[in-house]
PDB file of N, CA and C in Angstrom:
ATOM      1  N   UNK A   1       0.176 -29.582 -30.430  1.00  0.00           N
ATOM      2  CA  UNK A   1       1.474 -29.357 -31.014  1.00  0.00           C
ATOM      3  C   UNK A   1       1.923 -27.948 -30.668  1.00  0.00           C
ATOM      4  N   UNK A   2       3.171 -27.890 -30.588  1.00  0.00           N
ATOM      5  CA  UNK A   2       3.566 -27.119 -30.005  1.00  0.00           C
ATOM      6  C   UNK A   2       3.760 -25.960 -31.304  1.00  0.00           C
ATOM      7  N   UNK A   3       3.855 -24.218 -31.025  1.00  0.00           N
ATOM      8  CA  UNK A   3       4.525 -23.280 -32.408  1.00  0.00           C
ATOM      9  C   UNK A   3       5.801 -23.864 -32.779  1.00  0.00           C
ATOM     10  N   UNK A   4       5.560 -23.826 -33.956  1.00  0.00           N
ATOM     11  CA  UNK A   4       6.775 -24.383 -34.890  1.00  0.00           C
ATOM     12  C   UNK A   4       7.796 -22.951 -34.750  1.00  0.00           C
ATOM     13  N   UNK A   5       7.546 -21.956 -35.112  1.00  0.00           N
ATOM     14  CA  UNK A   5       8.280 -20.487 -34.714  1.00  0.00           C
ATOM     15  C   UNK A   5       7.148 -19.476 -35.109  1.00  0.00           C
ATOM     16  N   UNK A   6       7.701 -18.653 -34.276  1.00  0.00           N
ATOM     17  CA  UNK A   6       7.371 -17.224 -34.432  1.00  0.00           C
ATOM     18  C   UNK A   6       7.906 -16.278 -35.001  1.00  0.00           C
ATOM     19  N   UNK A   7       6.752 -15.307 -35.358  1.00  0.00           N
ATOM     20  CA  UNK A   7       7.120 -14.094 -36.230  1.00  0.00           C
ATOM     21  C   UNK A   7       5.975 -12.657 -35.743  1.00  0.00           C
ATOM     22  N   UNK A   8       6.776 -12.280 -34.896  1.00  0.00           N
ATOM     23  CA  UNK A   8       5.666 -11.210 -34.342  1.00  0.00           C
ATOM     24  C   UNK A   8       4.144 -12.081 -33.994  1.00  0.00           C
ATOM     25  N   UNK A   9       3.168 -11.232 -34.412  1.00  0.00           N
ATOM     26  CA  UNK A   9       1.951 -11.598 -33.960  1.00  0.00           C
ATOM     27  C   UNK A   9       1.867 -13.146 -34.916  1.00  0.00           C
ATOM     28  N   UNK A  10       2.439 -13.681 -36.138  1.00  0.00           N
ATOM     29  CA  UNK A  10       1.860 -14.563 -36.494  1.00  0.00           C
ATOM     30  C   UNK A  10       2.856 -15.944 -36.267  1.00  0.00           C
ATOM     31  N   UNK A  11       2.381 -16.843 -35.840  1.00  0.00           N
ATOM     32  CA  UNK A  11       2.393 -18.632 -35.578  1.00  0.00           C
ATOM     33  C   UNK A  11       2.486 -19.141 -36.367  1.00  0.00           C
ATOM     34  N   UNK A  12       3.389 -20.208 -36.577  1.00  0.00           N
ATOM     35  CA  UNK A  12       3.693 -21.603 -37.521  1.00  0.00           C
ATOM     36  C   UNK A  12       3.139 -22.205 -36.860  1.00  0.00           C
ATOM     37  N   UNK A  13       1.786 -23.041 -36.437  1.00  0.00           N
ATOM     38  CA  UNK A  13       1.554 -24.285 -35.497  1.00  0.00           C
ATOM     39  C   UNK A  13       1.385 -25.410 -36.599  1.00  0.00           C
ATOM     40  N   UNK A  14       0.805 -26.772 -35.865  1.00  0.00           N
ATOM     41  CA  UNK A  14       0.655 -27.858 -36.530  1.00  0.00           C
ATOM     42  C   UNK A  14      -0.350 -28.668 -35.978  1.00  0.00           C
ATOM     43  N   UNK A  15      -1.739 -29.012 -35.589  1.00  0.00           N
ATOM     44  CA  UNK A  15      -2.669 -29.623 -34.728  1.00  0.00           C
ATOM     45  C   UNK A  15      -2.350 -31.004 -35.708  1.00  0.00           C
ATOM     46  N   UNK A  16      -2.544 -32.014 -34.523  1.00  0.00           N
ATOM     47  CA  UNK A  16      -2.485 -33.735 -35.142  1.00  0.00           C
ATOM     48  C   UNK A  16      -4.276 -33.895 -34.964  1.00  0.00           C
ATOM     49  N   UNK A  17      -4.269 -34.509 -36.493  1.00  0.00           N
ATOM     50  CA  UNK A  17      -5.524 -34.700 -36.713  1.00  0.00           C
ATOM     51  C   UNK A  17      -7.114 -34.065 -36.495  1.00  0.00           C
ATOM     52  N   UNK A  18      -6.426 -32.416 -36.671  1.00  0.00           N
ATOM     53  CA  UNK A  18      -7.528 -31.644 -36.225  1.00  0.00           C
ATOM     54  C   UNK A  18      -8.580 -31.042 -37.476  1.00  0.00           C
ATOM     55  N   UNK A  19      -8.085 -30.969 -38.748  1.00  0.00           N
ATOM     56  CA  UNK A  19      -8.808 -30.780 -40.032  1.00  0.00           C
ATOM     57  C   UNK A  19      -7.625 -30.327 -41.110  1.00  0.00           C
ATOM     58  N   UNK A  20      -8.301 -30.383 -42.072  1.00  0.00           N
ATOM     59  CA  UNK A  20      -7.046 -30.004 -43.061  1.00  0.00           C
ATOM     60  C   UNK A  20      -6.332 -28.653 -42.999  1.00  0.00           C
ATOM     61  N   UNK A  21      -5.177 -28.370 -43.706  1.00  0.00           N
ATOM     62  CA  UNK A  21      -4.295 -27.393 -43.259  1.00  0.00           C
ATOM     63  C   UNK A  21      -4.825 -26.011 -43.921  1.00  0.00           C
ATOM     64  N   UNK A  22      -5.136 -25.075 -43.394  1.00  0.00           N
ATOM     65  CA  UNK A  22      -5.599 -24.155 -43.860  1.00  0.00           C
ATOM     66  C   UNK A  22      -4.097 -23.095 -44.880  1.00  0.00           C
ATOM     67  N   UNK A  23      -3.116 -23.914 -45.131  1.00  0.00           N
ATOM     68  CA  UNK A  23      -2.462 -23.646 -46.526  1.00  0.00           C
ATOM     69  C   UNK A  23      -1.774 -24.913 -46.672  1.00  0.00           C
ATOM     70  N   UNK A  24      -1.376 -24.722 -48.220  1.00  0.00           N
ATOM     71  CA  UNK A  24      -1.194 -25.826 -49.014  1.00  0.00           C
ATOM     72  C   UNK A  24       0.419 -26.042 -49.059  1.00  0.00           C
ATOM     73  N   UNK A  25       0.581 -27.275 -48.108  1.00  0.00           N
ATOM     74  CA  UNK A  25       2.484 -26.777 -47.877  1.00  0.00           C
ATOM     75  C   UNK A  25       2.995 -27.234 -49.326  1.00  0.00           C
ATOM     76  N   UNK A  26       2.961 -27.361 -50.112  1.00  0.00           N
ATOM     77  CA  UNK A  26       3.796 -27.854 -51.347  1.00  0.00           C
ATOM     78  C   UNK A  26       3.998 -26.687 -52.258  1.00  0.00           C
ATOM     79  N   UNK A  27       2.944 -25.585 -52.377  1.00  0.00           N
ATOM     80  CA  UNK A  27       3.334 -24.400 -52.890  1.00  0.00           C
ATOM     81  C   UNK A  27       2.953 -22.906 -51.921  1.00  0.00           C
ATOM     82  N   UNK A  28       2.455 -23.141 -50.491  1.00  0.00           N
ATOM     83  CA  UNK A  28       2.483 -22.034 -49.532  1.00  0.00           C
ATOM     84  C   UNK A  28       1.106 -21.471 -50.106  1.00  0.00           C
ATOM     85  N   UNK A  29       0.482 -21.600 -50.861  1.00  0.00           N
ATOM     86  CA  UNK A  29      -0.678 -21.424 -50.691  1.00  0.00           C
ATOM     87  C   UNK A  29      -1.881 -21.347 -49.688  1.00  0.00           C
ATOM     88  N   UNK A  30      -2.455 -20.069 -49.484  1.00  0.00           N
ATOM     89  CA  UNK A  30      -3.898 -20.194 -48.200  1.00  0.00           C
ATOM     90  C   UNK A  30      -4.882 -20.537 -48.984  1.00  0.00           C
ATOM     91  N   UNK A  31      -5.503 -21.891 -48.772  1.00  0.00           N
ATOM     92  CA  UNK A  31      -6.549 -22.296 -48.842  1.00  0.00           C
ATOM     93  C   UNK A  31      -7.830 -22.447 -47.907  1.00  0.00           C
ATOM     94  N   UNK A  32      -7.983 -21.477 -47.063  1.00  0.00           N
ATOM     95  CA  UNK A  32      -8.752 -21.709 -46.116  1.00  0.00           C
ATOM     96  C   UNK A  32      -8.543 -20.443 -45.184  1.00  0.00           C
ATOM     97  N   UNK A  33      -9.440 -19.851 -44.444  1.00  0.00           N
ATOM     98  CA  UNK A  33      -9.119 -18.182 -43.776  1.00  0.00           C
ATOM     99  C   UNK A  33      -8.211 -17.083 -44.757  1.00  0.00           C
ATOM    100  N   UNK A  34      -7.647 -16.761 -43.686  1.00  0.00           N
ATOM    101  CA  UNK A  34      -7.483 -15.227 -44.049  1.00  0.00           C
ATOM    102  C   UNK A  34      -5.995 -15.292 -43.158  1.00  0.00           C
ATOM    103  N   UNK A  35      -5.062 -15.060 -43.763  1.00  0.00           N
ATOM    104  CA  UNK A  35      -3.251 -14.665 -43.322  1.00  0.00           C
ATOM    105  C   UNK A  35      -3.878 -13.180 -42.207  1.00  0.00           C
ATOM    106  N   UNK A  36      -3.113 -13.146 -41.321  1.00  0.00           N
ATOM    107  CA  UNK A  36      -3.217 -12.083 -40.493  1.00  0.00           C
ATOM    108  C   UNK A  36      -2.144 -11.020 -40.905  1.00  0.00           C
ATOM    109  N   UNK A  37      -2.447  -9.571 -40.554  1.00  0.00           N
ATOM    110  CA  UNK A  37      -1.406  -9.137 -41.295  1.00  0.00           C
ATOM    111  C   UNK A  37      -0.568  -9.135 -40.204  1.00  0.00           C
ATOM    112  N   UNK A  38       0.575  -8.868 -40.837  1.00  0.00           N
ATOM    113  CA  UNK A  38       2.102  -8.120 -40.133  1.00  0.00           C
ATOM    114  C   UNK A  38       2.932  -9.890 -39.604  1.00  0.00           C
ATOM    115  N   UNK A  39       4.296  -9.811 -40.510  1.00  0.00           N
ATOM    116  CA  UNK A  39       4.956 -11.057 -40.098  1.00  0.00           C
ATOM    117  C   UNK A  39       4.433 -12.355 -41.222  1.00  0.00           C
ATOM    118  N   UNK A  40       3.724 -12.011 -42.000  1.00  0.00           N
ATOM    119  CA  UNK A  40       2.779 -13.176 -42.877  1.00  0.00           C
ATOM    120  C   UNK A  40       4.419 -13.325 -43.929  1.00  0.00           C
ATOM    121  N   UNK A  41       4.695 -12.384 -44.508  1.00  0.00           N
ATOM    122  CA  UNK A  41       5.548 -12.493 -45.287  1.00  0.00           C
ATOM    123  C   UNK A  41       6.969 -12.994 -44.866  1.00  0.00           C
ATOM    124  N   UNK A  42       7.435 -12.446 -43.993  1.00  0.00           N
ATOM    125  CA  UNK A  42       8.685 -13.603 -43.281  1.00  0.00           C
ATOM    126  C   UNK A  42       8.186 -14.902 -42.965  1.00  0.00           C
ATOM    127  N   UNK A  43       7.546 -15.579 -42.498  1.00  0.00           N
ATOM    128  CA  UNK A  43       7.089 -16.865 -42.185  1.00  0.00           C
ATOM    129  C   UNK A  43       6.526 -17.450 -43.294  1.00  0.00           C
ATOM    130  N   UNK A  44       5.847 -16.601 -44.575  1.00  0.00           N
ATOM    131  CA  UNK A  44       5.869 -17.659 -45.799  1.00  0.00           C
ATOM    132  C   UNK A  44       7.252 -17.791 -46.321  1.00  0.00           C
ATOM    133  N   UNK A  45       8.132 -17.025 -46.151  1.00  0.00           N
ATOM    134  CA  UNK A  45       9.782 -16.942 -46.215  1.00  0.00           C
ATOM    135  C   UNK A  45      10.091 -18.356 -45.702  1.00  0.00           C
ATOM    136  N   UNK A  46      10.062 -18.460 -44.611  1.00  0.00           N
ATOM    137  CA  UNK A  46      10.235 -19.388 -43.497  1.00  0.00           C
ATOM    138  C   UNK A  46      10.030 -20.806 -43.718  1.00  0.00           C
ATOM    139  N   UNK A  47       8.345 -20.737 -43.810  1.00  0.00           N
ATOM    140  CA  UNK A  47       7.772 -21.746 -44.227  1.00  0.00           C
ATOM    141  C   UNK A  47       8.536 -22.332 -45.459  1.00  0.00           C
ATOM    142  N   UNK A  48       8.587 -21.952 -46.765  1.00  0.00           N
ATOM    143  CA  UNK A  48       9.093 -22.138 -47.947  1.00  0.00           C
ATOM    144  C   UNK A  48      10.545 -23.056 -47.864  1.00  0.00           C
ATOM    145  N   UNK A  49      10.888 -22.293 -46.846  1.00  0.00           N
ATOM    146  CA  UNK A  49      12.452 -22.580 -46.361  1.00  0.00           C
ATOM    147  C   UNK A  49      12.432 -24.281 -45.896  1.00  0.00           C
ATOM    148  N   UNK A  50      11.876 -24.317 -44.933  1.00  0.00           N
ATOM    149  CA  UNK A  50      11.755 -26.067 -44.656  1.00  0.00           C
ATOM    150  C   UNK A  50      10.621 -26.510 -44.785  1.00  0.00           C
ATOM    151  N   UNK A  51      10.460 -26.474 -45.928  1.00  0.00           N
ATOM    152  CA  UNK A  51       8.749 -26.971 -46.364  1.00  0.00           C
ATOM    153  C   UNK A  51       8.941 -28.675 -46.284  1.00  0.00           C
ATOM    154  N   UNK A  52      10.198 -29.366 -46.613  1.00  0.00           N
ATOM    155  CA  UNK A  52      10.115 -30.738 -46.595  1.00  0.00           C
ATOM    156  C   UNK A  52      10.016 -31.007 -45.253  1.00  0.00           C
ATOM    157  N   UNK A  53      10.640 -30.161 -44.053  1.00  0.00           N
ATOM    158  CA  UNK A  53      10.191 -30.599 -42.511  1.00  0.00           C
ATOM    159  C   UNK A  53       9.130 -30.174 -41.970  1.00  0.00           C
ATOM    160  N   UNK A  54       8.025 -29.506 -42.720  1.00  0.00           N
ATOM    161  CA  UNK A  54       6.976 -29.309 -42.696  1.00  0.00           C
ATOM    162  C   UNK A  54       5.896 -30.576 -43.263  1.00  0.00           C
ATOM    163  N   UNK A  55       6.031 -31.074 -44.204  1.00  0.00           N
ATOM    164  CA  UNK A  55       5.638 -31.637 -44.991  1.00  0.00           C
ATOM    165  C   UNK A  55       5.697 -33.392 -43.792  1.00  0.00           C
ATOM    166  N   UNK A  56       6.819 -33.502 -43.923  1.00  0.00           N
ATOM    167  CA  UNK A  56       7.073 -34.929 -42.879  1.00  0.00           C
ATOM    168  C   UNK A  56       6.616 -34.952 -41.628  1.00  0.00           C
ATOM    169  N   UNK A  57       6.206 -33.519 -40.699  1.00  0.00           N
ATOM    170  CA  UNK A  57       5.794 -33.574 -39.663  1.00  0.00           C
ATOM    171  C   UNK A  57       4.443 -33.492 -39.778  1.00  0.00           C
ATOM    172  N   UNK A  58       3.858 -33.108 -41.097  1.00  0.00           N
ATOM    173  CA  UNK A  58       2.495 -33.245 -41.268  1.00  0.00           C
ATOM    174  C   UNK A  58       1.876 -34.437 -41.194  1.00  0.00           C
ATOM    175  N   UNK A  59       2.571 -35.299 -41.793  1.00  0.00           N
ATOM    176  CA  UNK A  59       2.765 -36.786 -42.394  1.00  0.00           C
ATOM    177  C   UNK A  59       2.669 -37.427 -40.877  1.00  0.00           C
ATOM    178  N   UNK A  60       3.421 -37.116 -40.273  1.00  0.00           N
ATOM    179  CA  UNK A  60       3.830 -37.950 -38.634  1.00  0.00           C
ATOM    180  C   UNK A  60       2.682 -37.880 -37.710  1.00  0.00           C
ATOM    181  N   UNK A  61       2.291 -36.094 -37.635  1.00  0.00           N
ATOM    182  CA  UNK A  61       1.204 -35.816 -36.985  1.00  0.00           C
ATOM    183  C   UNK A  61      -0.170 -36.662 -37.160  1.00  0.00           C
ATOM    184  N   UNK A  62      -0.418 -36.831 -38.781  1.00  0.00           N
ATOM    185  CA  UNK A  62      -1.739 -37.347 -39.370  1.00  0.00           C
ATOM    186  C   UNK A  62      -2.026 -38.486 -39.703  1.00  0.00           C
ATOM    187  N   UNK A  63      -0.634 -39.631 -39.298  1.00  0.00           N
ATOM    188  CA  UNK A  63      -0.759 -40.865 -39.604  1.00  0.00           C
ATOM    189  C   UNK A  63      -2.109 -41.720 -39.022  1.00  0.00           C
ATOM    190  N   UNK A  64      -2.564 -42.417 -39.690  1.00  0.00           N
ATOM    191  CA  UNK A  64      -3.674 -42.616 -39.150  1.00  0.00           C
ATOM    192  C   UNK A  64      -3.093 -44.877 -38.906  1.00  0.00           C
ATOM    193  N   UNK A  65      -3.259 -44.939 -37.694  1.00  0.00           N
ATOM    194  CA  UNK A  65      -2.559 -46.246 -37.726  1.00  0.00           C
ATOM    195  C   UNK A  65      -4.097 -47.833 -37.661  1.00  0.00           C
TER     196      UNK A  65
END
């Protein structure tokens, strides 16, 4: 999958069916690693912002048929 957007050094990506999401898109929560610094805070901005087209492409990516 391709970066969803950028923010300086840090990436929105999305891997299909690669392990669970190391944050929790329904409240932006990191559950898993460590946020890198610099740009973390605009892109949880970001993120927050289209969390439902986050959420559906998660859904699309992970369908399991």
């Amino acid at each position: 999958m391709p970066t969803l957007k950028r923010f300086g050094s840090v990436s929105v990506r999305m891997y299909a069916d690669d392990h669970r999401p190391p944050v929790q898109i329904s409240d932006m929560s990191v559950i898993a690693g460590e946020a890198p610094p610099g740009g973390i805070a605009e892109a949880l901005g970001w993120t927050r912002e289209h969390r439902e087209m986050l959420t559906l492409k998660w859904a699309e990516l992970n369908e399991r048929g």
